[in-house]
C-alpha atoms as a PDB file:
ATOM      1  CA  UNK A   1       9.587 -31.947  -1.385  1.00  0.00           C
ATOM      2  CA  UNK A   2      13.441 -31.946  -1.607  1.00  0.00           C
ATOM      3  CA  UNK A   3      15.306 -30.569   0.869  1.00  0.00           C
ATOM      4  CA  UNK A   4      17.298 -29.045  -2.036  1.00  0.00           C
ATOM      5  CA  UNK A   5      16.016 -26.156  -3.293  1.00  0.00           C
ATOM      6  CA  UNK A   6      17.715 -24.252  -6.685  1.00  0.00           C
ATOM      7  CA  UNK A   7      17.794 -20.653  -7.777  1.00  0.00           C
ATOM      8  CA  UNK A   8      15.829 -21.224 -10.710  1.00  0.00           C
ATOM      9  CA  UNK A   9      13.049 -22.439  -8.819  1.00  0.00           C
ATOM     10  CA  UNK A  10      13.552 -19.442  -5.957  1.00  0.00           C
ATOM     11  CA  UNK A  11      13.454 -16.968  -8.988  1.00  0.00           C
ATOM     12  CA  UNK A  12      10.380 -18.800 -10.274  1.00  0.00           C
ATOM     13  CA  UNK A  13       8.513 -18.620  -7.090  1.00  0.00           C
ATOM     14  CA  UNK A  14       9.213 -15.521  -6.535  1.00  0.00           C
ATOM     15  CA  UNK A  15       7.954 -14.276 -10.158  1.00  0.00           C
ATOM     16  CA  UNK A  16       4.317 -15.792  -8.989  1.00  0.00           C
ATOM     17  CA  UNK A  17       4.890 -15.818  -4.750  1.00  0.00           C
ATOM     18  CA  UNK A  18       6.842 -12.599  -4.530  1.00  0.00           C
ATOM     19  CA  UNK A  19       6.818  -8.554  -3.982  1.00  0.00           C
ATOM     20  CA  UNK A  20      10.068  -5.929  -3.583  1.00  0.00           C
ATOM     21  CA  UNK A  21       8.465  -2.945  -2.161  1.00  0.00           C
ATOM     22  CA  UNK A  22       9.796   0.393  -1.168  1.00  0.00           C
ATOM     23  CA  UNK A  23       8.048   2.174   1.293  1.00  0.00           C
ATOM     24  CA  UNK A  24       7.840   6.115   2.119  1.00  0.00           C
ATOM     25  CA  UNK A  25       7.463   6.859   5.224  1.00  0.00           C
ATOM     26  CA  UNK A  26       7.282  10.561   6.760  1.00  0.00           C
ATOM     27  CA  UNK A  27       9.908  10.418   9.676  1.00  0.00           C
ATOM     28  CA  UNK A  28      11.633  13.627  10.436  1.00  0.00           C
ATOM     29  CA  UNK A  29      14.809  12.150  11.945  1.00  0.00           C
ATOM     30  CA  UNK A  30      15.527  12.172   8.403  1.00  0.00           C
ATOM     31  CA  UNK A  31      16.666  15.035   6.730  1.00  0.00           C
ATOM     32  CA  UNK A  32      14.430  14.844   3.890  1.00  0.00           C
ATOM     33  CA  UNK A  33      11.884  13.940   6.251  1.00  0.00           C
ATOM     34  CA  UNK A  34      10.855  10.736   4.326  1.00  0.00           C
ATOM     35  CA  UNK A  35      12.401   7.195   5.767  1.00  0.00           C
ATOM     36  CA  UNK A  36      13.263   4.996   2.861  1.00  0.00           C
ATOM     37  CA  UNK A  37      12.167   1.075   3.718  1.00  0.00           C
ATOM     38  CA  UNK A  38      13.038  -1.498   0.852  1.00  0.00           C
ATOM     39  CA  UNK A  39      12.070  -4.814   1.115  1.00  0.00           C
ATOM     40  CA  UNK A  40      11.394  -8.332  -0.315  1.00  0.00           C
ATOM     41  CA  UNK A  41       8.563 -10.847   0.601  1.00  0.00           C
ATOM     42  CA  UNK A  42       7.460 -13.792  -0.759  1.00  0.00           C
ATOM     43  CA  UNK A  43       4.767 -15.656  -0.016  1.00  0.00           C
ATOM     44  CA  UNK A  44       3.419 -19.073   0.467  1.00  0.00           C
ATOM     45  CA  UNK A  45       0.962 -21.533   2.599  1.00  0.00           C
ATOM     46  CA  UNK A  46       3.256 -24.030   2.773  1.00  0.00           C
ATOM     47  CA  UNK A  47       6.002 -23.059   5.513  1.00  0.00           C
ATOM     48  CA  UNK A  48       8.499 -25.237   4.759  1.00  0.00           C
ATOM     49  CA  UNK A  49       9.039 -23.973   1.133  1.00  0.00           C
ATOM     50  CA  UNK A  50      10.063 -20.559   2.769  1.00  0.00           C
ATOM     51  CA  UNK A  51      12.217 -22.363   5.403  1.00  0.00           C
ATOM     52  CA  UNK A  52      13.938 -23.651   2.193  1.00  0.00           C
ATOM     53  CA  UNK A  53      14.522 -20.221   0.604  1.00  0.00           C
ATOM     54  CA  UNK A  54      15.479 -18.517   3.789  1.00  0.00           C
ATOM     55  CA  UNK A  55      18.066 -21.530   4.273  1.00  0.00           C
ATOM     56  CA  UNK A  56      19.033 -20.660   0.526  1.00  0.00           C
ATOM     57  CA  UNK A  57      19.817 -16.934   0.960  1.00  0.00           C
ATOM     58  CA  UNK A  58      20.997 -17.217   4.280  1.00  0.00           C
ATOM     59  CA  UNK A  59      18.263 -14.058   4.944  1.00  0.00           C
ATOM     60  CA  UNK A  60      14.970 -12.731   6.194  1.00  0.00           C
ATOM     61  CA  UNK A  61      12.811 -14.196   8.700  1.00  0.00           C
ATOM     62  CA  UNK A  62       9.642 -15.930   8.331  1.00  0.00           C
ATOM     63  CA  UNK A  63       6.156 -15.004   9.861  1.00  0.00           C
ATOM     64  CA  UNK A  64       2.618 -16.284   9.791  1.00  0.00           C
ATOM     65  CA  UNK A  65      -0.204 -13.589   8.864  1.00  0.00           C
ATOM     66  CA  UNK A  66      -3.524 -14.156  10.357  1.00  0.00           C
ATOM     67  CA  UNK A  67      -5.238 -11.469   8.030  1.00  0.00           C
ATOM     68  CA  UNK A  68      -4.780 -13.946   5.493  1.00  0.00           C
ATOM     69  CA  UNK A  69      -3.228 -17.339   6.845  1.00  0.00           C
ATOM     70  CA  UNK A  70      -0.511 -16.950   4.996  1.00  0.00           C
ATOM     71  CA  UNK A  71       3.397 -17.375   6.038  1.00  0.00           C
ATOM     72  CA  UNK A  72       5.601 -14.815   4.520  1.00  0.00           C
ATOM     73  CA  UNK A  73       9.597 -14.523   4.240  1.00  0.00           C
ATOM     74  CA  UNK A  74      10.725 -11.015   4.369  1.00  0.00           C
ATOM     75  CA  UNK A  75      14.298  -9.628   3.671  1.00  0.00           C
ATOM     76  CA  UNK A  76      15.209  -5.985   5.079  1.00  0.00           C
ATOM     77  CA  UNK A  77      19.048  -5.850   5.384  1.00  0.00           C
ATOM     78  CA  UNK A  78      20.464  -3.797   2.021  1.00  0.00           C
ATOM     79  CA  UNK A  79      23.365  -5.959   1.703  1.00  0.00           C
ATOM     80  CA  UNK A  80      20.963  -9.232   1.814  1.00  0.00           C
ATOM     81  CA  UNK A  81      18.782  -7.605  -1.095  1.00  0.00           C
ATOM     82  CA  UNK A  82      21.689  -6.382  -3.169  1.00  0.00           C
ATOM     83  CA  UNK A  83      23.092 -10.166  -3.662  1.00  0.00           C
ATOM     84  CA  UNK A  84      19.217 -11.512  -3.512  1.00  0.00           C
ATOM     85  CA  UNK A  85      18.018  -8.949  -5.855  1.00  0.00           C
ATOM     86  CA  UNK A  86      20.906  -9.473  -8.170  1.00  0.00           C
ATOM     87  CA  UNK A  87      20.637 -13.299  -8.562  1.00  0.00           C
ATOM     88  CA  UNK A  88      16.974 -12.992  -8.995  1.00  0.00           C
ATOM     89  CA  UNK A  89      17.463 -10.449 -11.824  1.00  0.00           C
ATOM     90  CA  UNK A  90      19.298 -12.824 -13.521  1.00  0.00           C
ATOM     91  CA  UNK A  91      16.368 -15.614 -13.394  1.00  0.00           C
ATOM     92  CA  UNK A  92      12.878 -13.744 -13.459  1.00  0.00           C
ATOM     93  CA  UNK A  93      10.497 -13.034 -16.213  1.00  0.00           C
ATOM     94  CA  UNK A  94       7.475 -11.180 -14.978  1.00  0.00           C
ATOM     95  CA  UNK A  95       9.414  -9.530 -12.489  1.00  0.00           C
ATOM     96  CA  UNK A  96      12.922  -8.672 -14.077  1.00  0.00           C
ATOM     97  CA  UNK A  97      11.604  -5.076 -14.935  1.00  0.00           C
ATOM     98  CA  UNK A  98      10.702  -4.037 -11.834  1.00  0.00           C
ATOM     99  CA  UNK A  99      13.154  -6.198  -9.993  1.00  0.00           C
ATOM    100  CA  UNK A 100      15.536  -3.928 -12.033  1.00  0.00           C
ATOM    101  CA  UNK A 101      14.304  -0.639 -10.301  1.00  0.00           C
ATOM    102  CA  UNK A 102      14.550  -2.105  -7.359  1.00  0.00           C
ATOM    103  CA  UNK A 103      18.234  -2.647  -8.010  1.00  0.00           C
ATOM    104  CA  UNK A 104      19.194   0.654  -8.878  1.00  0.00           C
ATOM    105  CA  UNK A 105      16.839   1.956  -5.285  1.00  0.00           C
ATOM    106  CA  UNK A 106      19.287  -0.304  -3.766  1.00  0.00           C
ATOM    107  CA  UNK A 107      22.316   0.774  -5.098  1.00  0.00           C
ATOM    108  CA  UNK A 108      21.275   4.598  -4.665  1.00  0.00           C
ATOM    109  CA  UNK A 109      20.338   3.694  -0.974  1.00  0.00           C
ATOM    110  CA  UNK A 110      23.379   1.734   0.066  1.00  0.00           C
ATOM    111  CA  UNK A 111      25.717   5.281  -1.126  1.00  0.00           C
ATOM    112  CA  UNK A 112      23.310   6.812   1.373  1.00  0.00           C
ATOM    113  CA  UNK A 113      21.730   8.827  -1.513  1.00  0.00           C
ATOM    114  CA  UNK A 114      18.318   8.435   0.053  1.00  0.00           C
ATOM    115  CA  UNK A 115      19.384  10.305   2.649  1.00  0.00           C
ATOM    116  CA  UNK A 116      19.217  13.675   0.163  1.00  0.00           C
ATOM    117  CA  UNK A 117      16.743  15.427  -1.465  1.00  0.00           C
ATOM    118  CA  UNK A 118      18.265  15.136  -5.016  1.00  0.00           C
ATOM    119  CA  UNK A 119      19.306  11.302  -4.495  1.00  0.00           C
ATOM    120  CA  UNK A 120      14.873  10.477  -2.274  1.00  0.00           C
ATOM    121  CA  UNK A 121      13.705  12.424  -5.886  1.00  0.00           C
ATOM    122  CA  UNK A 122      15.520  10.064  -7.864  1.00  0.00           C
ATOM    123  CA  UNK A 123      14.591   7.010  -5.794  1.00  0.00           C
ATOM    124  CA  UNK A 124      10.958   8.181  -6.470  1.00  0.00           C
ATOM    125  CA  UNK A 125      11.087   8.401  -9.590  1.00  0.00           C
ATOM    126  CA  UNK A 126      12.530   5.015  -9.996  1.00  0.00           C
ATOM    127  CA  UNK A 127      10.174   3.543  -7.996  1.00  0.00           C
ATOM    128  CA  UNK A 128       7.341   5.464  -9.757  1.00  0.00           C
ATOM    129  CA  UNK A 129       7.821   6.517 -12.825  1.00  0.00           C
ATOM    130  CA  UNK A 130       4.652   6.921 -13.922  1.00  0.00           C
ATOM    131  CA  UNK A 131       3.294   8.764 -11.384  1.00  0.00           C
ATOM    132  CA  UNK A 132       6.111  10.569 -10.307  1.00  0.00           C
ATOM    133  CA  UNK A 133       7.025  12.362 -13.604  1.00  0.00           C
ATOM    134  CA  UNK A 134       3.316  13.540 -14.019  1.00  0.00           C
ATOM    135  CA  UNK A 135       2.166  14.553 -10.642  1.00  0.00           C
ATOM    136  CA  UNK A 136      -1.284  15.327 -10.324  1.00  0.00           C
END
């Protein structure tokens, strides 16, 4: 494998290797009560691959998962998932849509609107939409 490693194939990988998840997490140090946790992982057995994509972004860290022997790079920092997230948006296929949500979470979070009710509703509903619009 080269030691070079291109955005292309980063955005490929990550269309078939890779997740951006937002998690909601009850925490009442928060005003709405809910902490806000985005994130991006991506996935792979072969370490070295990720070591190349870290290098890339200049982000995340890299961990081995016994559950399912399995090394995965994740990326927490907003700023690293704002630039990350916008080069990748620019590259993906099967992900761009969602990738694009993720964007606009992002966005929302780094004007600290997550940290309202109004702004965690519209994060939700980003994040959500079908569920969120049609509760049960």
């Amino acid at each position: 494998m080269r030691d070079v490693i291109t955005f292309d194939y980063i955005a490929g990988f990550f269309d078939g290797e890779g997740s951006c998840i937002v998690r909601f997490k009850k925490d009442q140090r928060y005003g709405t009560g809910i902490q806000v946790s985005p994130w991006i992982n991506i996935t792979s057995s072969n370490r070295k691959v990720l070591e190349l994509i870290r290098s890339k972004f200049n982000a995340g860290k890299i961990y081995f998962h016994k559950r399912d022997k399995l090394w995965h790079l994740n990326i927490y920092a907003i700023d690293d998932l704002l630039k990350i997230t916008s080069l990748l948006l620019k590259k993906t296929i099967i992900k761009k849509k969602k990738l694009g949500r993720f964007l606009k979470i992002l966005k929302l979070m780094k004007n600290k609107e997550h940290l309202t009710p109004k702004g965690l509703e519209k994060i939700k509903m980003l994040w959500h939409p079908e569920t969120e619009a049609n509760p049960p």
